[in-house]
N, C-alpha and C. Protein backbone atom coordinates (compact mmCIF):
# COMPACT_ATOMS: atom_id res chain seq x y z
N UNK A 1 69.07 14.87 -0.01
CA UNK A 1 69.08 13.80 -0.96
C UNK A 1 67.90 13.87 -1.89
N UNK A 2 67.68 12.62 -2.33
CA UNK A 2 66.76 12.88 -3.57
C UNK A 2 65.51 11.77 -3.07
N UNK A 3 64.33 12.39 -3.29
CA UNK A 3 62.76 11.73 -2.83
C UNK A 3 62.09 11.62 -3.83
N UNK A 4 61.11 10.88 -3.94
CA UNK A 4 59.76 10.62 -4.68
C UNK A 4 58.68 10.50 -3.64
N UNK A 5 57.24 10.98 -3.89
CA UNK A 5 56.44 10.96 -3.20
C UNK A 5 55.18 10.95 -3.96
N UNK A 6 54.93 9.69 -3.91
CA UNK A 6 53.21 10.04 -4.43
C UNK A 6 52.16 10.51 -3.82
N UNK A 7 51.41 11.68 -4.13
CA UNK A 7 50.63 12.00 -3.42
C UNK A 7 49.16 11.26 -3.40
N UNK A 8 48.57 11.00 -2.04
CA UNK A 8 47.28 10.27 -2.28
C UNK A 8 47.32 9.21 -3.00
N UNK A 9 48.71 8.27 -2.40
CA UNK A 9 48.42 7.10 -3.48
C UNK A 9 48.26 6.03 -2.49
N UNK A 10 47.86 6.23 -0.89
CA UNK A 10 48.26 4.86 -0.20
C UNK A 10 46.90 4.04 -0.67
N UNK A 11 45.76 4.48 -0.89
CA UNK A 11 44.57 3.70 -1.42
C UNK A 11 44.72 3.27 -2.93
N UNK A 12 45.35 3.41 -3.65
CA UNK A 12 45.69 3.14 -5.05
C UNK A 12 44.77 4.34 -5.42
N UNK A 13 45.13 4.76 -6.88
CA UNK A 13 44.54 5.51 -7.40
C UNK A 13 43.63 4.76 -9.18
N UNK A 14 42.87 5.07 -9.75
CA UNK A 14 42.15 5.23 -10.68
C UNK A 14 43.01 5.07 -12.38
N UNK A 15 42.76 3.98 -12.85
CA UNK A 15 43.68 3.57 -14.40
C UNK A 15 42.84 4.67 -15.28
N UNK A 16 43.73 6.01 -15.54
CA UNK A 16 43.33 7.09 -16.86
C UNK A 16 42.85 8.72 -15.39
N UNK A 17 43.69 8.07 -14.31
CA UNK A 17 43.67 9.51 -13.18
C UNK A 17 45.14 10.08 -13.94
N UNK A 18 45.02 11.21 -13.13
CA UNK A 18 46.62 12.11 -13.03
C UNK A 18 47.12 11.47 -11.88
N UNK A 19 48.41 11.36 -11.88
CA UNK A 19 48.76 11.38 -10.04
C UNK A 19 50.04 12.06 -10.01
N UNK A 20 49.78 12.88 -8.71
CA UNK A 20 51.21 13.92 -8.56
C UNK A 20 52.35 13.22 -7.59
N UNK A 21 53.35 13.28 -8.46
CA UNK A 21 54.62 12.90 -7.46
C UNK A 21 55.35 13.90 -7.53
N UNK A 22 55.93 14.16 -5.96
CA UNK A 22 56.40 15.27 -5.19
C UNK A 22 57.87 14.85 -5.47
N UNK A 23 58.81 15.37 -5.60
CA UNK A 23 60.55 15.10 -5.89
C UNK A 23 61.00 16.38 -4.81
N UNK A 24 62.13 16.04 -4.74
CA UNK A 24 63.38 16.62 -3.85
C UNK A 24 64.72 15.97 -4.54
N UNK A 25 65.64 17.55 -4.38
CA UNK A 25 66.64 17.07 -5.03
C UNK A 25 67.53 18.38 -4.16
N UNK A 26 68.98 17.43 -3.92
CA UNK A 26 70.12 18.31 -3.27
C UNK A 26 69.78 19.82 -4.10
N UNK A 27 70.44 20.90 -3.49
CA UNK A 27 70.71 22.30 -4.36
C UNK A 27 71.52 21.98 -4.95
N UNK A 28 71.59 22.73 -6.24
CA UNK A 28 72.09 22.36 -7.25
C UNK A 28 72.48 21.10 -8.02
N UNK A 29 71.24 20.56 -8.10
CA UNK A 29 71.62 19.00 -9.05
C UNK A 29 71.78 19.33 -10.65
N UNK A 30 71.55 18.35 -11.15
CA UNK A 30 72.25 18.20 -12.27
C UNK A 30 70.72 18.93 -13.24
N UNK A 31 71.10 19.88 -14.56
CA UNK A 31 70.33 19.74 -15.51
C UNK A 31 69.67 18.67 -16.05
N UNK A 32 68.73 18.28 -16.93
CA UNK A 32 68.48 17.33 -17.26
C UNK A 32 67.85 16.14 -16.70
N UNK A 33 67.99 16.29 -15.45
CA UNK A 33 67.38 15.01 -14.51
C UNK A 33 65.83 14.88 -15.12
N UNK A 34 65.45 13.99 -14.90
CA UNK A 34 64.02 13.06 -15.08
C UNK A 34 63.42 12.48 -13.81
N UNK A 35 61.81 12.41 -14.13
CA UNK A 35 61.17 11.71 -13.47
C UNK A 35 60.40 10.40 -14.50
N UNK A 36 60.62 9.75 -13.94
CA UNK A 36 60.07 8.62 -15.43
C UNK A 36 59.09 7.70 -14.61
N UNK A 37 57.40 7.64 -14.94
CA UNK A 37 56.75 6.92 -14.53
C UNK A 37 56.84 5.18 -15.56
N UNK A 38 56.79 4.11 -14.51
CA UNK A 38 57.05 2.74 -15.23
C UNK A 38 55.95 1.62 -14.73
N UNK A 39 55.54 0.97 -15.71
CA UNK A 39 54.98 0.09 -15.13
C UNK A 39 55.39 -1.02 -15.69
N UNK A 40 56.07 -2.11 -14.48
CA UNK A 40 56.46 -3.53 -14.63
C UNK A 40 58.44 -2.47 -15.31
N UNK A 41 59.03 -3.15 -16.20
CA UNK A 41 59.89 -2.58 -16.59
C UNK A 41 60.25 -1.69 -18.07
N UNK A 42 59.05 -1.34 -17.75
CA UNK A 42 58.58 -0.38 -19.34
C UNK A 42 58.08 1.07 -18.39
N UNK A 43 59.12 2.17 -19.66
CA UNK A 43 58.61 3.64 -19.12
C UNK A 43 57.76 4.44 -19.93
N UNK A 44 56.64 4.45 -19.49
CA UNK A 44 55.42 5.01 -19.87
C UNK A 44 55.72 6.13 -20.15
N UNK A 45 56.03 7.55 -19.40
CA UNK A 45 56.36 8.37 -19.63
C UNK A 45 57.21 9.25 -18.90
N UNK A 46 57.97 10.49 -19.02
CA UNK A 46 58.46 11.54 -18.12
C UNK A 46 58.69 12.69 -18.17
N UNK A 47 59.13 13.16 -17.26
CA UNK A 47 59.26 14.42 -17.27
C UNK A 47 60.24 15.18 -16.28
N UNK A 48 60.78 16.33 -16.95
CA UNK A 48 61.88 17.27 -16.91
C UNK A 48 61.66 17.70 -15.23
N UNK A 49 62.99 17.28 -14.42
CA UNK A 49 62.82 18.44 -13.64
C UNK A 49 62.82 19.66 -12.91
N UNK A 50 62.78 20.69 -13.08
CA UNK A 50 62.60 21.98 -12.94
C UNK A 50 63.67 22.40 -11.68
N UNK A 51 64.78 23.50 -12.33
CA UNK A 51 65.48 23.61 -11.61
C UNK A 51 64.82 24.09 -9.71
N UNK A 52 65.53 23.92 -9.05
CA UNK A 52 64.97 24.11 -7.39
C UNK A 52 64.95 22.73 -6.50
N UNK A 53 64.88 22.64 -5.47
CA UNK A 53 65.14 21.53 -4.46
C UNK A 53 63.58 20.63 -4.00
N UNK A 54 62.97 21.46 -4.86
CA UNK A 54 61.59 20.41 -4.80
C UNK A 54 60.14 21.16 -5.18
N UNK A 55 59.51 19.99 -5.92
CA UNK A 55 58.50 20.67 -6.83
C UNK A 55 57.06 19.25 -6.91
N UNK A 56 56.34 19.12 -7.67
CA UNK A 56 55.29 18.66 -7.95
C UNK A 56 55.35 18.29 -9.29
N UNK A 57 54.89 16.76 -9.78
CA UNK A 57 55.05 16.72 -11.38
C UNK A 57 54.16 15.81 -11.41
N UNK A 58 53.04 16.12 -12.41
CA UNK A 58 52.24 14.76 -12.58
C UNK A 58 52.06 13.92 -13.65
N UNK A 59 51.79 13.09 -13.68
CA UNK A 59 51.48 12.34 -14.75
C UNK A 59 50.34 11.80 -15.12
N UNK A 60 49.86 11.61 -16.07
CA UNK A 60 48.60 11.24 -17.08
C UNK A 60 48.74 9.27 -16.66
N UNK A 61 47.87 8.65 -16.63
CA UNK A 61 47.54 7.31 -16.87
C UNK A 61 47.01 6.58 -17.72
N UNK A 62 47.17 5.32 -17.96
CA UNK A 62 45.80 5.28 -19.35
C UNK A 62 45.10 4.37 -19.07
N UNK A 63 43.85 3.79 -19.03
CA UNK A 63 42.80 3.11 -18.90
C UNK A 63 43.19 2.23 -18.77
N UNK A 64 43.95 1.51 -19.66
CA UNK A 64 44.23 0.42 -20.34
C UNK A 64 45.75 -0.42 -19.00
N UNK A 65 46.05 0.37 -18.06
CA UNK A 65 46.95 0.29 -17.25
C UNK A 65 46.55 -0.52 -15.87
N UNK A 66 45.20 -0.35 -16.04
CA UNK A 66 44.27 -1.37 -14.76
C UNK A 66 44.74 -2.12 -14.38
N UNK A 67 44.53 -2.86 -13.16
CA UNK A 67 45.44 -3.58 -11.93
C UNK A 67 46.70 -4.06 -12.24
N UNK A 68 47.52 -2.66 -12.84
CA UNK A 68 49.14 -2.98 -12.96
C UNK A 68 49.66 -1.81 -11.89
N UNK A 69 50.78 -2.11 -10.96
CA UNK A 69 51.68 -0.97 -10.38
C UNK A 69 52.51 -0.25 -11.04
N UNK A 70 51.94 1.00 -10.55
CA UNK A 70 53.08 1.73 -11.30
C UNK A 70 54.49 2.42 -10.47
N UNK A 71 55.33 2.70 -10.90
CA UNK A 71 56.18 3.44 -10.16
C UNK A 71 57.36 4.69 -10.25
N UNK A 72 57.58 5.08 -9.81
CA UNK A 72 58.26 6.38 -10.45
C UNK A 72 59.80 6.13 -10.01
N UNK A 73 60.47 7.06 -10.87
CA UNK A 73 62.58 6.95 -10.84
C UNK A 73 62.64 7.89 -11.05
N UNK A 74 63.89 8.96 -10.18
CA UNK A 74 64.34 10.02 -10.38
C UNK A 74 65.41 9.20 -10.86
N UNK A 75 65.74 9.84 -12.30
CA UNK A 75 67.18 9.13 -12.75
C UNK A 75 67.58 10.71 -13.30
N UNK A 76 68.93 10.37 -13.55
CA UNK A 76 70.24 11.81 -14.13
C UNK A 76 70.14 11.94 -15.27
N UNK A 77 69.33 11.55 -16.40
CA UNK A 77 69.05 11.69 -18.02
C UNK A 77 68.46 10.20 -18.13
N UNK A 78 67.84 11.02 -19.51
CA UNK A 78 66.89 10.02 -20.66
C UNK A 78 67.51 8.95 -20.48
N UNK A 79 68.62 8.75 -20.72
CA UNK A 79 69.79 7.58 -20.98
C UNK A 79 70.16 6.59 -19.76
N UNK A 80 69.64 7.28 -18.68
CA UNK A 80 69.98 6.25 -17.34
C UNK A 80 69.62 4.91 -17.75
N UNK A 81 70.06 4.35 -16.91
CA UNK A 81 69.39 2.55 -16.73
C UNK A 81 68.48 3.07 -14.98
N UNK A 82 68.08 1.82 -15.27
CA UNK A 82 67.01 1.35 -13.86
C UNK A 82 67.81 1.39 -13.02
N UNK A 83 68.88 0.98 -13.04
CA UNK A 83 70.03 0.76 -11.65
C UNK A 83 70.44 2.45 -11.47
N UNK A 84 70.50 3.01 -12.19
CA UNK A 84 71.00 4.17 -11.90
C UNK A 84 70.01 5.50 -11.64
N UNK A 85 68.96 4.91 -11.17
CA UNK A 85 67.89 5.79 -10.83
C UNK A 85 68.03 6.28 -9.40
N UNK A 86 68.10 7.73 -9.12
CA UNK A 86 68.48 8.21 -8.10
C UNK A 86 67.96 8.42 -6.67
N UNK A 87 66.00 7.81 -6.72
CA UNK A 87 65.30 7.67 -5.77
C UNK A 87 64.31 7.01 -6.36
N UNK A 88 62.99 6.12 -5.82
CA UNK A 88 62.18 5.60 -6.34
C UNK A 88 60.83 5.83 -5.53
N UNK A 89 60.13 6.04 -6.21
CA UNK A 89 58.56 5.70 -5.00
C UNK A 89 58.03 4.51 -4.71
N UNK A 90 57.26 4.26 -3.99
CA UNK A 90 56.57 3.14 -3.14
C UNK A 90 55.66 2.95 -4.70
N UNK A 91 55.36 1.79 -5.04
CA UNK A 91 54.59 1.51 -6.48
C UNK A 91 53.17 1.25 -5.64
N UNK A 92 52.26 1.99 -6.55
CA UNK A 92 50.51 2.06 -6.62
C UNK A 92 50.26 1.35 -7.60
N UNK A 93 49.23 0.57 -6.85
CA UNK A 93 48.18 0.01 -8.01
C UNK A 93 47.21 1.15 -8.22
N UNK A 94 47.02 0.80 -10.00
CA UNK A 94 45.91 1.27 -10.43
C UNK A 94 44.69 0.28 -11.36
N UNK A 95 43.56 0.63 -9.78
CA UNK A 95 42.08 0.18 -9.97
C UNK A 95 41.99 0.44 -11.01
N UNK A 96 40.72 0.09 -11.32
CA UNK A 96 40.02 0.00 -12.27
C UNK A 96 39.68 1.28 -12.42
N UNK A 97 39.13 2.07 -14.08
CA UNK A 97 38.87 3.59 -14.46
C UNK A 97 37.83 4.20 -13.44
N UNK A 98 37.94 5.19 -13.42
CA UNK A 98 36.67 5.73 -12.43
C UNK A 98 35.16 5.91 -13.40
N UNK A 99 34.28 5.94 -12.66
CA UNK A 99 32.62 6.10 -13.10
C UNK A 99 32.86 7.86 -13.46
N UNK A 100 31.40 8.46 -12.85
CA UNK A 100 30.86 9.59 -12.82
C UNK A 100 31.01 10.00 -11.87
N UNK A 101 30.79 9.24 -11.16
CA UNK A 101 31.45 9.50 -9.37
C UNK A 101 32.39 9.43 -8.97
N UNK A 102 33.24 9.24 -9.88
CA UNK A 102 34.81 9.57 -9.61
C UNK A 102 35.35 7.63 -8.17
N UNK A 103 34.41 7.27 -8.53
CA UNK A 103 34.85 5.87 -7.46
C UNK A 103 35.26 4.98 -8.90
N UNK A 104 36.63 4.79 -8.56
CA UNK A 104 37.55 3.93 -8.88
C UNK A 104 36.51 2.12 -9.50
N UNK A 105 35.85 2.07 -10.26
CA UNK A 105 35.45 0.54 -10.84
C UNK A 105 34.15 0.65 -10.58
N UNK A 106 33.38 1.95 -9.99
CA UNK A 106 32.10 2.15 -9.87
C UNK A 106 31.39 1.80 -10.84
N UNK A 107 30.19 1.55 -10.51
CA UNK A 107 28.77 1.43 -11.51
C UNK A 107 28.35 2.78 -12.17
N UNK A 108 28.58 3.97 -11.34
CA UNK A 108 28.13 5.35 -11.88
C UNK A 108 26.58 5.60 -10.98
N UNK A 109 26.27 4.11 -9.93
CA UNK A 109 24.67 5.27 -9.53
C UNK A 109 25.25 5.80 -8.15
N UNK A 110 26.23 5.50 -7.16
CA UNK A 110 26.43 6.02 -5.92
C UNK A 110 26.18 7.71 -6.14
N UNK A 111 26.12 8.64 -6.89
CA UNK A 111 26.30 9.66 -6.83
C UNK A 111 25.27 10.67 -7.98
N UNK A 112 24.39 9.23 -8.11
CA UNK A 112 23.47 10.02 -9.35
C UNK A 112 22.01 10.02 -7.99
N UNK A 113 21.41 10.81 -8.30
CA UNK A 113 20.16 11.37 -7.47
C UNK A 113 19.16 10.47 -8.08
N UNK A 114 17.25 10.67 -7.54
CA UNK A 114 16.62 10.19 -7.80
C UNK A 114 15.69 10.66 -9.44
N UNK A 115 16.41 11.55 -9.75
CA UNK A 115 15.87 12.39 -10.67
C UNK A 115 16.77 11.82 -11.83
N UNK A 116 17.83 10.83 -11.34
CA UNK A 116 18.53 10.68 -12.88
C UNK A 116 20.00 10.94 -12.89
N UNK A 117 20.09 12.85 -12.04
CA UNK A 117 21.12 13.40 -12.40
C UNK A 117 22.66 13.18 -11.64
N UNK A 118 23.51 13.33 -11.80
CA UNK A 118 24.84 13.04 -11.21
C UNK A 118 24.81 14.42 -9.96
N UNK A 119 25.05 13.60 -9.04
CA UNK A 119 24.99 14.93 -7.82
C UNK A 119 24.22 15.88 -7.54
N UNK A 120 23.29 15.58 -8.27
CA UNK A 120 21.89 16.29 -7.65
C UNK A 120 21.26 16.11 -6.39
N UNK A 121 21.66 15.15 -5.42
CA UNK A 121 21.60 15.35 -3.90
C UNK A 121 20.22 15.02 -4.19
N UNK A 122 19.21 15.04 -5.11
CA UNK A 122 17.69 14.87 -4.97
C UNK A 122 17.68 13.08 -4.26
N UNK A 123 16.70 13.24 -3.62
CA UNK A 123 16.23 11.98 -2.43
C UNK A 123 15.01 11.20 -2.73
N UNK A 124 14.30 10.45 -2.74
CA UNK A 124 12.96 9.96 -2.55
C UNK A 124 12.98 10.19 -1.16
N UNK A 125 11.17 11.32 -0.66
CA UNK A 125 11.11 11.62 0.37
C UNK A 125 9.93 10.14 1.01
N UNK A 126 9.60 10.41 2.36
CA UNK A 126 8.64 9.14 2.29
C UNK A 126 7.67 8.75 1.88
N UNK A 127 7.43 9.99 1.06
CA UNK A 127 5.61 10.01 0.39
C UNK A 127 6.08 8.98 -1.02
N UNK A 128 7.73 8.77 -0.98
CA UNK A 128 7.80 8.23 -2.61
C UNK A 128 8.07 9.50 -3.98
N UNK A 129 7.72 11.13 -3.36
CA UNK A 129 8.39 11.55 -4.34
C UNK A 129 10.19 12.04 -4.46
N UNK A 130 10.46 12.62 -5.53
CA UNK A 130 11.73 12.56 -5.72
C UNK A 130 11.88 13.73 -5.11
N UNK A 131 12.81 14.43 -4.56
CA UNK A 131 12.89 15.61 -3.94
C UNK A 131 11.66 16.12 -3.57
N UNK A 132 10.94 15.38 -3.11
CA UNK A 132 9.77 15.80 -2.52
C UNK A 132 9.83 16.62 -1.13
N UNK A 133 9.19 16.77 -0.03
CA UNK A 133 9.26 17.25 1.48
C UNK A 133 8.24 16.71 1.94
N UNK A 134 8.00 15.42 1.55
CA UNK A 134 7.21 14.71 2.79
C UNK A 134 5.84 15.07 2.95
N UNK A 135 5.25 15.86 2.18
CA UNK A 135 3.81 16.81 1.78
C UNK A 135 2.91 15.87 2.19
N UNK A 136 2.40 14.36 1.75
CA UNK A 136 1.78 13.57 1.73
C UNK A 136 1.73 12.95 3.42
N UNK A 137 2.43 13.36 4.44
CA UNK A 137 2.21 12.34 5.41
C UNK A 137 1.53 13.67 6.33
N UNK A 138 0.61 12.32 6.75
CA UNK A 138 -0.24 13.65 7.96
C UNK A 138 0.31 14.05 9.83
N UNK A 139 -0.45 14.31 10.47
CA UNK A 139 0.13 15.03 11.45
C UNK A 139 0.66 13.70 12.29
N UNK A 140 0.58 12.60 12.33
CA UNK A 140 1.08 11.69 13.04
C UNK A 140 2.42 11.29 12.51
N UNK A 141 2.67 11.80 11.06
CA UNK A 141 3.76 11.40 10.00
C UNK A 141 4.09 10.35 9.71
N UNK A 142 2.61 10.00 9.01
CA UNK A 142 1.90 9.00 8.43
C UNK A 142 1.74 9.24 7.13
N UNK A 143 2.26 8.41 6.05
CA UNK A 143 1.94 8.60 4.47
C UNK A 143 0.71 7.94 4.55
């Protein structure tokens, strides 16, 4: 039969992420079939799917889509109605845009270092410097 599957969507995903939905379809279905992403009863966008019994297709989001669900329809052409959509996925919310850190409504510092930079892993050591090694504390490991 025919599936939708969002991948990595049980946590919701990110308003202006990609997200891949997985399809299945009998051998030999029909030319022309669609995957059409929707949010509320408006279709954002879709796409063609590729002859074979199951594949990967993703779609683009837009910022502007924030705490709305979205959801996907395998329908038989452009021209279907909603009722005649041939499988549906479980609908994701999409959070708020992601930071620098890729966290969904973040501020952008979880993942910036002490130096400023984004993922630079640099630390304040206990002496107080930034990627320091602790130079300043003496043999009792004492600053």
């Amino acid at each position: 039969g025919y599936s939708l599957v969002v991948r990595g969507g049980e946590a919701g995903k990110c308003a202006g992420s990609t997200i891949p939905v997985e399809w299945t379809a009998p051998e030999g279905h029909e030319e022309g079939n669609l995957v059409v992403m929707y949010t509320g009863n408006f279709a954002r966008s879709s796409a063609s799917v590729p002859p074979g019994t199951s594949g990967e297709l993703s779609f683009a989001t837009a910022n502007v889509y924030e705490q709305q669900s979205v959801i996907f329809r395998y329908v038989a052409s452009a021209g279907a109605s909603v009722a005649a959509a041939l499988a549906e996925s479980e609908a994701v919310l999409l959070l708020a845009p992601a930071d620098v850190c890729g966290e969904c409504g973040g501020d952008g510092r979880a993942c910036v270092g002490c130096d400023g930079v984004v993922n630079s892993g640099k630390a304040l050591d206990r002496c107080g410097e930034c990627g320091g090694d602790d130079a300043c504390l003496d043999c009792a490991g004492t600053p």
